[in-house]
C-alpha atoms as a PDB file:
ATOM      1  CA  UNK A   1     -13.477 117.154  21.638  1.00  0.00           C
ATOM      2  CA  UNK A   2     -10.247 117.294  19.581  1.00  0.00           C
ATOM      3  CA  UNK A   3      -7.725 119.305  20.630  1.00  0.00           C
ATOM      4  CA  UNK A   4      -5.488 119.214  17.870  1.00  0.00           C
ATOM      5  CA  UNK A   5      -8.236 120.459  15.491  1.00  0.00           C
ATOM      6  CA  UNK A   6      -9.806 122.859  17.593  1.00  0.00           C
ATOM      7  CA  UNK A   7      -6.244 124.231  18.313  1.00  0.00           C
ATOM      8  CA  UNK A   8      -5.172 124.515  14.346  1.00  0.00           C
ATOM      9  CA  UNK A   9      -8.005 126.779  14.192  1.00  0.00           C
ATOM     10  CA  UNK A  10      -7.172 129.370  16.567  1.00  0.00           C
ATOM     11  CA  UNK A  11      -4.697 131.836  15.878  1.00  0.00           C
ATOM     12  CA  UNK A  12      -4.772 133.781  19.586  1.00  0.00           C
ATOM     13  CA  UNK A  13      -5.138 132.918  23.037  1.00  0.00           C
ATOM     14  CA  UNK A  14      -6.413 134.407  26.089  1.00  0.00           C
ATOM     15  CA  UNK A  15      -4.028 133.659  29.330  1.00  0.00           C
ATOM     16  CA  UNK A  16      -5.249 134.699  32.577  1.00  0.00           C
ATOM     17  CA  UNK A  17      -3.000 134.621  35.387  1.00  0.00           C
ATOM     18  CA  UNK A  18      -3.241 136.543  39.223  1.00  0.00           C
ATOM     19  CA  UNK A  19      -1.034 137.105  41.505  1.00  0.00           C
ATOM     20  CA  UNK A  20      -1.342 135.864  45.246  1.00  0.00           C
ATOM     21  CA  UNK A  21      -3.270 138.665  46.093  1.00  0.00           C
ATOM     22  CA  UNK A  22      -5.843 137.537  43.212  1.00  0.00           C
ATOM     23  CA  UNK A  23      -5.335 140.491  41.217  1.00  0.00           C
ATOM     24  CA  UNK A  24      -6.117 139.293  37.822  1.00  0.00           C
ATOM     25  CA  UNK A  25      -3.955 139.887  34.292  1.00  0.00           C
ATOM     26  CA  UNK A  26      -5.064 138.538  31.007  1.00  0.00           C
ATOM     27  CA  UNK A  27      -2.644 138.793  27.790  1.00  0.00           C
ATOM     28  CA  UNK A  28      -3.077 137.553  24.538  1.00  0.00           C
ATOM     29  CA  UNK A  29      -0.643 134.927  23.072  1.00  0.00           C
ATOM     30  CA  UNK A  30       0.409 134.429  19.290  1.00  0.00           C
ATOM     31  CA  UNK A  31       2.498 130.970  19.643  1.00  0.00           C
ATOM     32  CA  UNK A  32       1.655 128.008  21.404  1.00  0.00           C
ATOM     33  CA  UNK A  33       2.117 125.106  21.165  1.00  0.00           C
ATOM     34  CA  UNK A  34      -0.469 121.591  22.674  1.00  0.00           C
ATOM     35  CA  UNK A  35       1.380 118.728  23.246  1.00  0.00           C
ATOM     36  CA  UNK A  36      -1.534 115.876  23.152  1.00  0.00           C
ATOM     37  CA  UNK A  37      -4.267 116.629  25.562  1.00  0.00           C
ATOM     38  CA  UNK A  38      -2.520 117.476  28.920  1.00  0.00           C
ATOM     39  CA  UNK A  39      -0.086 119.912  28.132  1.00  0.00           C
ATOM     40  CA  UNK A  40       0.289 123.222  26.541  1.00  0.00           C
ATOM     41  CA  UNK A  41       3.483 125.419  25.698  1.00  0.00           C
ATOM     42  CA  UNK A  42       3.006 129.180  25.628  1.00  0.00           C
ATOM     43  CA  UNK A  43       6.249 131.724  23.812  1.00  0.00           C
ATOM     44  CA  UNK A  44       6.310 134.366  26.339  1.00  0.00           C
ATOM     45  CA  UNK A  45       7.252 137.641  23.964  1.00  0.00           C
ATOM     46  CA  UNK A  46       7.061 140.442  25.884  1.00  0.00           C
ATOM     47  CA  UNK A  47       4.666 139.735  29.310  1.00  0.00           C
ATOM     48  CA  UNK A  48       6.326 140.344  32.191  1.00  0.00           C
ATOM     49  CA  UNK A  49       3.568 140.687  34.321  1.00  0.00           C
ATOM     50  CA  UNK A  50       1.505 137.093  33.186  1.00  0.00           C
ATOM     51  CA  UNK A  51       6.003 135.770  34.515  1.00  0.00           C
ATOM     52  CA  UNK A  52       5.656 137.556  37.700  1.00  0.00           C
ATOM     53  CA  UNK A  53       2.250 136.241  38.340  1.00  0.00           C
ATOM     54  CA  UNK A  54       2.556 132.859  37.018  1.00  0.00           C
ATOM     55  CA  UNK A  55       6.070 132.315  39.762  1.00  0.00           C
ATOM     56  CA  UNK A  56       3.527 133.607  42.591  1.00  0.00           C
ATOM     57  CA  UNK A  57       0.572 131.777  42.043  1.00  0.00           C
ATOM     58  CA  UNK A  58       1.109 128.755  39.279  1.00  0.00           C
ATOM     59  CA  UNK A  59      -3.087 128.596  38.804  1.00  0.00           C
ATOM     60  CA  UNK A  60      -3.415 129.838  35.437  1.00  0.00           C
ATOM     61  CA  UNK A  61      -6.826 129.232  32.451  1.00  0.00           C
ATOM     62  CA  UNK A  62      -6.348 130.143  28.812  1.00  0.00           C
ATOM     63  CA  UNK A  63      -9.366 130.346  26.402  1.00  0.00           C
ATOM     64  CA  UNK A  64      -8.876 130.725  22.230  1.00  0.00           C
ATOM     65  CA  UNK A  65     -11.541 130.689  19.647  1.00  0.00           C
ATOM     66  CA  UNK A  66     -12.132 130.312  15.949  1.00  0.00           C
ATOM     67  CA  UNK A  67     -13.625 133.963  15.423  1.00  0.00           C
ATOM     68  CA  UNK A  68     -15.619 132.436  12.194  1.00  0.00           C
ATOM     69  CA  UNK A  69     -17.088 129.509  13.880  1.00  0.00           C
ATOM     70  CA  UNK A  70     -17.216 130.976  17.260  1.00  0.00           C
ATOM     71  CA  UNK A  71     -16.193 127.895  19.018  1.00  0.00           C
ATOM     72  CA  UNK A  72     -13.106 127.216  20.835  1.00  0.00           C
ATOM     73  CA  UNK A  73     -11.364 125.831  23.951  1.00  0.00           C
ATOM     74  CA  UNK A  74     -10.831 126.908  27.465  1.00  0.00           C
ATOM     75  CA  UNK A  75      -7.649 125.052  29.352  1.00  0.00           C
ATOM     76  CA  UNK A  76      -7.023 125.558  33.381  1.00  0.00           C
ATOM     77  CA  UNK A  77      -4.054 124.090  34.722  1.00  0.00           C
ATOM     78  CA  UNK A  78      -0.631 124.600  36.374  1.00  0.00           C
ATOM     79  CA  UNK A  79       2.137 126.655  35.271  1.00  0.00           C
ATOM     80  CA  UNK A  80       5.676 127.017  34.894  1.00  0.00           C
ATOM     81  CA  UNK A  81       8.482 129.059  33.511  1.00  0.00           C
ATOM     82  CA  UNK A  82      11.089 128.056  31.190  1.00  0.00           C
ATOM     83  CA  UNK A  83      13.912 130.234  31.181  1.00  0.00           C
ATOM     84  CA  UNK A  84      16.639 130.349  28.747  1.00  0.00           C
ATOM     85  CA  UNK A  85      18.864 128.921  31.528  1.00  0.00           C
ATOM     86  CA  UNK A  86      16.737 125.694  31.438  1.00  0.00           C
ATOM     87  CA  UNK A  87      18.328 122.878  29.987  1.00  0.00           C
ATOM     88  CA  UNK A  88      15.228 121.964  27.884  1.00  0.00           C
ATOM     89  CA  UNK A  89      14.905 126.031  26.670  1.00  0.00           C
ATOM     90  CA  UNK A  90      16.305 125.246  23.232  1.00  0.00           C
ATOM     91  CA  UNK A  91      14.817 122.179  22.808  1.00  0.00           C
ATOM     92  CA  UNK A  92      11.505 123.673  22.568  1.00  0.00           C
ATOM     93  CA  UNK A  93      12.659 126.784  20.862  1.00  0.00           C
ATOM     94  CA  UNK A  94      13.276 124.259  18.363  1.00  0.00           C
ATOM     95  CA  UNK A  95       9.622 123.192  18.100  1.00  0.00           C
ATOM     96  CA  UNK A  96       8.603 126.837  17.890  1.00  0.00           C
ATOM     97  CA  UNK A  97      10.891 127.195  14.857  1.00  0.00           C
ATOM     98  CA  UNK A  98       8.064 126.506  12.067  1.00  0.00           C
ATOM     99  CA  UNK A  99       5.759 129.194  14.215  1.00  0.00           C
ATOM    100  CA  UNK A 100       8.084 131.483  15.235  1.00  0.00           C
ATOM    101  CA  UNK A 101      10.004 132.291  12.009  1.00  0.00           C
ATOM    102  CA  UNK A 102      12.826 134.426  13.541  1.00  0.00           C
ATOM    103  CA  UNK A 103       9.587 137.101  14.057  1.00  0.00           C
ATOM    104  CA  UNK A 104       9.795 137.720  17.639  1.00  0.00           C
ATOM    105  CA  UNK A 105      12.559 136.818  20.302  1.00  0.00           C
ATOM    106  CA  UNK A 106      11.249 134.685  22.557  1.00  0.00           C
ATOM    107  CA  UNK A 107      11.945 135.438  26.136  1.00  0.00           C
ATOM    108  CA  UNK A 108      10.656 132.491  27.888  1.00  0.00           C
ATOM    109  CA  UNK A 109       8.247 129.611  27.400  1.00  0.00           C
ATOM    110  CA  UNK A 110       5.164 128.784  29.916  1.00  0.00           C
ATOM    111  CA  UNK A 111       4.470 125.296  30.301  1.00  0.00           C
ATOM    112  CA  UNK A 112       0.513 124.617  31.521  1.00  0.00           C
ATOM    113  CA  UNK A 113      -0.010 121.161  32.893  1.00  0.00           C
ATOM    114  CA  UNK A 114      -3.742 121.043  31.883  1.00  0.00           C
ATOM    115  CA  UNK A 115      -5.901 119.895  34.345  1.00  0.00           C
ATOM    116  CA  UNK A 116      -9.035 120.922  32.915  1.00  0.00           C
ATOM    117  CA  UNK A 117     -10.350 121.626  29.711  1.00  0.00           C
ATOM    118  CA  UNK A 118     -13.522 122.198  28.172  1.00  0.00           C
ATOM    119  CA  UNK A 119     -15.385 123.699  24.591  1.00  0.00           C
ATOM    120  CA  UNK A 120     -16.714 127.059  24.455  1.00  0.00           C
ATOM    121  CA  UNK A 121     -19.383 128.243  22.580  1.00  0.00           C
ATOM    122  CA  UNK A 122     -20.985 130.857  21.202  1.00  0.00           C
ATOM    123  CA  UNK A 123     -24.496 131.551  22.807  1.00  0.00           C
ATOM    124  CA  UNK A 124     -26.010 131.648  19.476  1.00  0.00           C
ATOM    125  CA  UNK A 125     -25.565 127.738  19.083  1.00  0.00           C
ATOM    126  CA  UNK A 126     -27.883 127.305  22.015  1.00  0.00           C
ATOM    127  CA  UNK A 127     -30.465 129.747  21.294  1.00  0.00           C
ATOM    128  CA  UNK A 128     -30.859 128.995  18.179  1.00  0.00           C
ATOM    129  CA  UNK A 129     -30.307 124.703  18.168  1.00  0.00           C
ATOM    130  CA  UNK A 130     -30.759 124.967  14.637  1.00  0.00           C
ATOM    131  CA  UNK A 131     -27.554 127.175  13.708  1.00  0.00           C
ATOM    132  CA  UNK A 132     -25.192 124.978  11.891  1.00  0.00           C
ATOM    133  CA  UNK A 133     -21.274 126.026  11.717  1.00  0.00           C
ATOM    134  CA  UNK A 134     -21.356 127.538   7.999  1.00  0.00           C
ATOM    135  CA  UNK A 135     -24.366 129.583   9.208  1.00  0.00           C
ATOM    136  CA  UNK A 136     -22.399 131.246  11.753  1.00  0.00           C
ATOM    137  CA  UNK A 137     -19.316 131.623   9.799  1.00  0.00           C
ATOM    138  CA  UNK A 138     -21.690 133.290   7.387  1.00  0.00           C
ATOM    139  CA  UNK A 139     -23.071 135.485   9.788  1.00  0.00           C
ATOM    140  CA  UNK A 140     -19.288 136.377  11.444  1.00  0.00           C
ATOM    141  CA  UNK A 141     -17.744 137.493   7.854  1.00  0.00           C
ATOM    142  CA  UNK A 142     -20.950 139.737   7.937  1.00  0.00           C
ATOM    143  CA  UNK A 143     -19.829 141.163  10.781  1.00  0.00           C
ATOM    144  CA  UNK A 144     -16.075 141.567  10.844  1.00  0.00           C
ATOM    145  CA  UNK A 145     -15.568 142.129   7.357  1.00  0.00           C
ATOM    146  CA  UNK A 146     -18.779 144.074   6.065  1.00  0.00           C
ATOM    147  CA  UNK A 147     -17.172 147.596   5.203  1.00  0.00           C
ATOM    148  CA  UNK A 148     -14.261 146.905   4.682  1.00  0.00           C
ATOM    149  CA  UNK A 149     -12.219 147.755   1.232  1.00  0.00           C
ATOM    150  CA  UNK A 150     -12.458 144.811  -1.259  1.00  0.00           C
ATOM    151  CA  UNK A 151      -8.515 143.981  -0.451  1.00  0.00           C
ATOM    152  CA  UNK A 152      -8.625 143.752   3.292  1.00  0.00           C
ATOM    153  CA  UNK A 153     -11.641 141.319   3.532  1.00  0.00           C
END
């Protein structure tokens, strides 16, 4: 699987996180960031809770798709928090830059230490072995974007 191309494709992630009591929290993330295969950097924006969970219990998994293809990635691993006071902070606000734009203030960055990682895919691929990628893509502007006025789709 490549990560890099799998990544470019998705424009949200999933990350789960718990606390020690194993009470779950999932929150969607706009900007991230893979760094080869083993590592992934996460803006936090505004998700206090997935920071407060993530310094209890440091077992985190983050899934993202490509909504046309419906194929994507899932990534467990170990996290950590990067607070402005860290010494590499702006470093990697740096590499955000391009992403980022100035948009959003970013509070602080999670760093996942992937130790596993693995493709998800839609159920339709193994039902039907025959589906081929622009069949599905096909079949997922059908769905999103039938209905919609001519300048939103």
């Amino acid at each position: 699987m490549n990560l890099q191309i799998q990544s470019e494709q998705i424009v949200l992630l999933w990350l789960a996180t718990s606390n020690n009591l194993g009470e779950p929290n999932v929150s969607p993330k706009q900007l991230f960031l893979f760094k080869g295969r083993n590592k992934l950097i996460i803006a936090n924006i505004a998700s206090p809770k997935s920071l407060m969970n993530i310094l209890e219990n440091p077992n985190v998994c983050v899934t993202g798709i490509d909504i046309w293809k419906q194929k994507g990635i899932q990534c467990g691993g170990k996290a950590k928090v990067l607070s402005p006071q860290n010494k590499r902070f702006k470093k990697v606000e740096e590499e955000f830059r391009p992403f980022n734009k100035g948009k959003f203030r970013i509070q602080h960055f999670i760093e996942i230490q992937i130790t596993q990682l693995k493709e998800i895919i839609a159920p339709s691929y193994f039902y039907y072995p025959t589906t081929e990628e622009e069949d599905q893509i096909k079949a997922s502007k059908r769905t999103y974007l039938e209905g919609l006025p001519q300048e939103l789709s």
